[in-house]
Protein backbone atom coordinates (compact mmCIF):
# COMPACT_ATOMS: atom_id res chain seq x y z
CA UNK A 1 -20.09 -73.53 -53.38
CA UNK A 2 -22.10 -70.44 -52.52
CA UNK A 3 -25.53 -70.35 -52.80
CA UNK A 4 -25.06 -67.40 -55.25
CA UNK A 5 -22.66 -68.98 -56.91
CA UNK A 6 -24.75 -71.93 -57.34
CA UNK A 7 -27.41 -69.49 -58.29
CA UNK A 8 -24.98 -68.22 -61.40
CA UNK A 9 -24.45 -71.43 -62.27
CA UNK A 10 -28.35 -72.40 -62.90
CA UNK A 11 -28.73 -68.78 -64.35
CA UNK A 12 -25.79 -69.94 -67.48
CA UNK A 13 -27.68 -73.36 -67.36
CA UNK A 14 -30.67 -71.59 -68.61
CA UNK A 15 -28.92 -68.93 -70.36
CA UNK A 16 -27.57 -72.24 -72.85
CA UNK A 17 -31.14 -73.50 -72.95
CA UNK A 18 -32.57 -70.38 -74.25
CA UNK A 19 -30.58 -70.44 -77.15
CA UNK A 20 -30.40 -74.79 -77.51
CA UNK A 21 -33.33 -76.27 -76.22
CA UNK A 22 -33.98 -79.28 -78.64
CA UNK A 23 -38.05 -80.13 -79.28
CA UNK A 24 -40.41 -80.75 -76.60
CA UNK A 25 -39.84 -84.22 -76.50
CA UNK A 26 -35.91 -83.44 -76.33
CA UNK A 27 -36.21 -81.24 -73.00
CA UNK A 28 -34.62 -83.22 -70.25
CA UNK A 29 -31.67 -84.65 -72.31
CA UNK A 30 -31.10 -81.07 -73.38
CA UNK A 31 -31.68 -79.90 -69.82
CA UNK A 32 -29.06 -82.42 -68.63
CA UNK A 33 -26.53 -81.42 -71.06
CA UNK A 34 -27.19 -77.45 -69.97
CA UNK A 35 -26.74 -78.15 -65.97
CA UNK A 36 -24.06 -80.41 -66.89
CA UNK A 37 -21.99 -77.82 -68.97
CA UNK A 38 -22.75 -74.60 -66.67
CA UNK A 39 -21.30 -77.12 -63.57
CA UNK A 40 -18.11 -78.21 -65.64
CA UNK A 41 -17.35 -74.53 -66.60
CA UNK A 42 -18.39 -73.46 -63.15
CA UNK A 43 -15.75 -75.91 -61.51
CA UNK A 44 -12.85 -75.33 -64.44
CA UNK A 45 -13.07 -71.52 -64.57
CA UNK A 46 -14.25 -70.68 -60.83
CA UNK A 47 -11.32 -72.47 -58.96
CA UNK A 48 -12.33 -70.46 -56.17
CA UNK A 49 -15.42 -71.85 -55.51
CA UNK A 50 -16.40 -75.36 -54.19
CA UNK A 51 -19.22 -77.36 -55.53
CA UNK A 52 -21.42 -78.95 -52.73
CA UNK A 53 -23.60 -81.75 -53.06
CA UNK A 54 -26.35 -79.42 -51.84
CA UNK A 55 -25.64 -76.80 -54.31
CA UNK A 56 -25.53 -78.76 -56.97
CA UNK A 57 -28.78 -80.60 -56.17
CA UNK A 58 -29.70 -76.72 -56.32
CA UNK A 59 -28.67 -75.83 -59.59
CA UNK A 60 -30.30 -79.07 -60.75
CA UNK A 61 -33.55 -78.45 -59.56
CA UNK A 62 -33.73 -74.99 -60.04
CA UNK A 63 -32.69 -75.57 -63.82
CA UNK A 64 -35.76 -77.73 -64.56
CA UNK A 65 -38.24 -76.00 -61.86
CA UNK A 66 -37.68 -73.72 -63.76
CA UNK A 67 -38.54 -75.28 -67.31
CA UNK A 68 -41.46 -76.95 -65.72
CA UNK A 69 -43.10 -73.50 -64.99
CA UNK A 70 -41.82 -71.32 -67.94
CA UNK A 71 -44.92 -70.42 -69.38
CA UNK A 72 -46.16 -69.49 -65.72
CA UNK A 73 -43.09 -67.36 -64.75
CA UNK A 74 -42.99 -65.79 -68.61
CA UNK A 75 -46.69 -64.84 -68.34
CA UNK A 76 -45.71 -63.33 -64.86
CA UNK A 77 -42.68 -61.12 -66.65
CA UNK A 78 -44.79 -60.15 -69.83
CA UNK A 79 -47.26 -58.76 -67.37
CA UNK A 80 -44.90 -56.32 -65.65
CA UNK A 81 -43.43 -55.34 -69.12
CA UNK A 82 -44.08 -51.69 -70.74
CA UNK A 83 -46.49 -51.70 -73.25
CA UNK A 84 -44.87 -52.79 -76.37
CA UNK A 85 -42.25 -54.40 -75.05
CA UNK A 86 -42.36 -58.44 -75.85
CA UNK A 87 -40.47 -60.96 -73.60
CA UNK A 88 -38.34 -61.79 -76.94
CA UNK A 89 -37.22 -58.23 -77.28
CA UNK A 90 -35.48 -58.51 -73.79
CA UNK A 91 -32.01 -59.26 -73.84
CA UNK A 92 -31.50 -63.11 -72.88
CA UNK A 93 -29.12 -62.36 -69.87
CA UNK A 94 -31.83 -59.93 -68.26
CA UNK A 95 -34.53 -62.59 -69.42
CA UNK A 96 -32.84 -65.51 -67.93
CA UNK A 97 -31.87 -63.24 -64.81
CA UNK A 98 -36.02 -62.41 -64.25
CA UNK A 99 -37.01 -66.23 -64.75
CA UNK A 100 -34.41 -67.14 -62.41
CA UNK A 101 -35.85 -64.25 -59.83
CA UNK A 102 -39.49 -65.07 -60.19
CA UNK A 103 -39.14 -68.36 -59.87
CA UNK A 104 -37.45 -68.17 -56.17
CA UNK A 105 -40.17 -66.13 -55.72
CA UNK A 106 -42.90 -67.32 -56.48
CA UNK A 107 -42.21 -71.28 -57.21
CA UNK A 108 -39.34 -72.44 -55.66
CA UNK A 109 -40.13 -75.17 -53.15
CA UNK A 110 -38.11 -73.04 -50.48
CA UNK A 111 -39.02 -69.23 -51.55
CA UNK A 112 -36.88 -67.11 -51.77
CA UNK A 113 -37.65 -63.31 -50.24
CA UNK A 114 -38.01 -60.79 -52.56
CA UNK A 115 -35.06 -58.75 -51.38
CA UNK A 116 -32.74 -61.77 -51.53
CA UNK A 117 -33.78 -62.47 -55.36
CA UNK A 118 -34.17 -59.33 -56.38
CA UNK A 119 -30.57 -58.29 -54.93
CA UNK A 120 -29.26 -61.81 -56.38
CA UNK A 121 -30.69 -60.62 -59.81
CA UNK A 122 -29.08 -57.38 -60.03
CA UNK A 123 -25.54 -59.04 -58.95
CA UNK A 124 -25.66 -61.27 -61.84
CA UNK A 125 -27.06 -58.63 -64.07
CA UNK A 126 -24.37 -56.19 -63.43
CA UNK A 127 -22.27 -59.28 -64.37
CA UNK A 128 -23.64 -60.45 -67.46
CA UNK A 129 -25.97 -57.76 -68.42
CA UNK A 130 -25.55 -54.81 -70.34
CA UNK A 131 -24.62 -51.61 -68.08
CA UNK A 132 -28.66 -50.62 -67.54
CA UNK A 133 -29.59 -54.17 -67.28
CA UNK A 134 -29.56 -54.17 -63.12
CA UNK A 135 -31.53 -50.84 -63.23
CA UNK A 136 -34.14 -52.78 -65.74
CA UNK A 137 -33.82 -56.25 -64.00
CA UNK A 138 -34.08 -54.29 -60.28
CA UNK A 139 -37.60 -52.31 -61.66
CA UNK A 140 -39.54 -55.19 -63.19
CA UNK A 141 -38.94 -57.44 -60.21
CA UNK A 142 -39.85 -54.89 -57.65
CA UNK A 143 -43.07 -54.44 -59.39
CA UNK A 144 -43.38 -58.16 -59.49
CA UNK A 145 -42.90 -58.18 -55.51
CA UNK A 146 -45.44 -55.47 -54.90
């Protein structure tokens, strides 16, 4: 398995927990359940692509990394955001897509450059965005890595 693909896989991990993400107390069985659903889809409909034990040690920790510093990262986003504009209003594919970004960025244990996750954010959000999401995904995060 690719690191981008492993990287689409965490992004639909979160994309399911933005939607379903139980009460506080229920985050890591509903964490569990997300990385464990985006990896079972990810192996039954991507027969292409071959999971690693490294990968998926990726799209584990990423997943909750990334849970552990929402507030941080969303504060981060809502920042870079044109006035009147509210991290809700976003559409949750370009949401999940800039969470996923910023946290490589600026959180991940091993950082990811800013060209890497910026150009890893506007592959999956010409994939699962709408057609201006990459242009709107690609803007905010280069403002986030100036």
């Amino acid at each position: 398995m690719s690191r981008t693909f492993a990287r689409e896989t965490a992004f639909r991990a979160l994309f399911q927990l933005d939607f379903n993400h139980g009460e506080p107390e229920e985050r890591e069985i509903y964490e569990g359940l997300a990385i464990g659903t985006a990896i079972d889809a990810a192996e039954e409909f991507d027969e292409d692509e071959v999971l690693t034990k490294k990968n998926l040690g990726y799209v584990g920790e990423t997943v909750k990394s990334v849970m552990a510093h929402l507030e941080e990262i969303d504060e981060i986003i809502k920042s870079y955001l044109k006035k009147n504009w509210t991290l809700s209003r976003l559409a949750s594919a370009d949401r999940n897509i800039l969470r996923l970004a910023v946290y490589e960025m600026k959180f991940a244990e091993e950082k990811v450059s800013a060209g890497v996750a910026i150009n890893e954010a506007v592959k999956l959000a010409k994939k699962y965005g709408t057609d201006d999401s990459w242009r709107f995904v690609n803007g905010v995060l280069n403002a986030i890595a100036n």
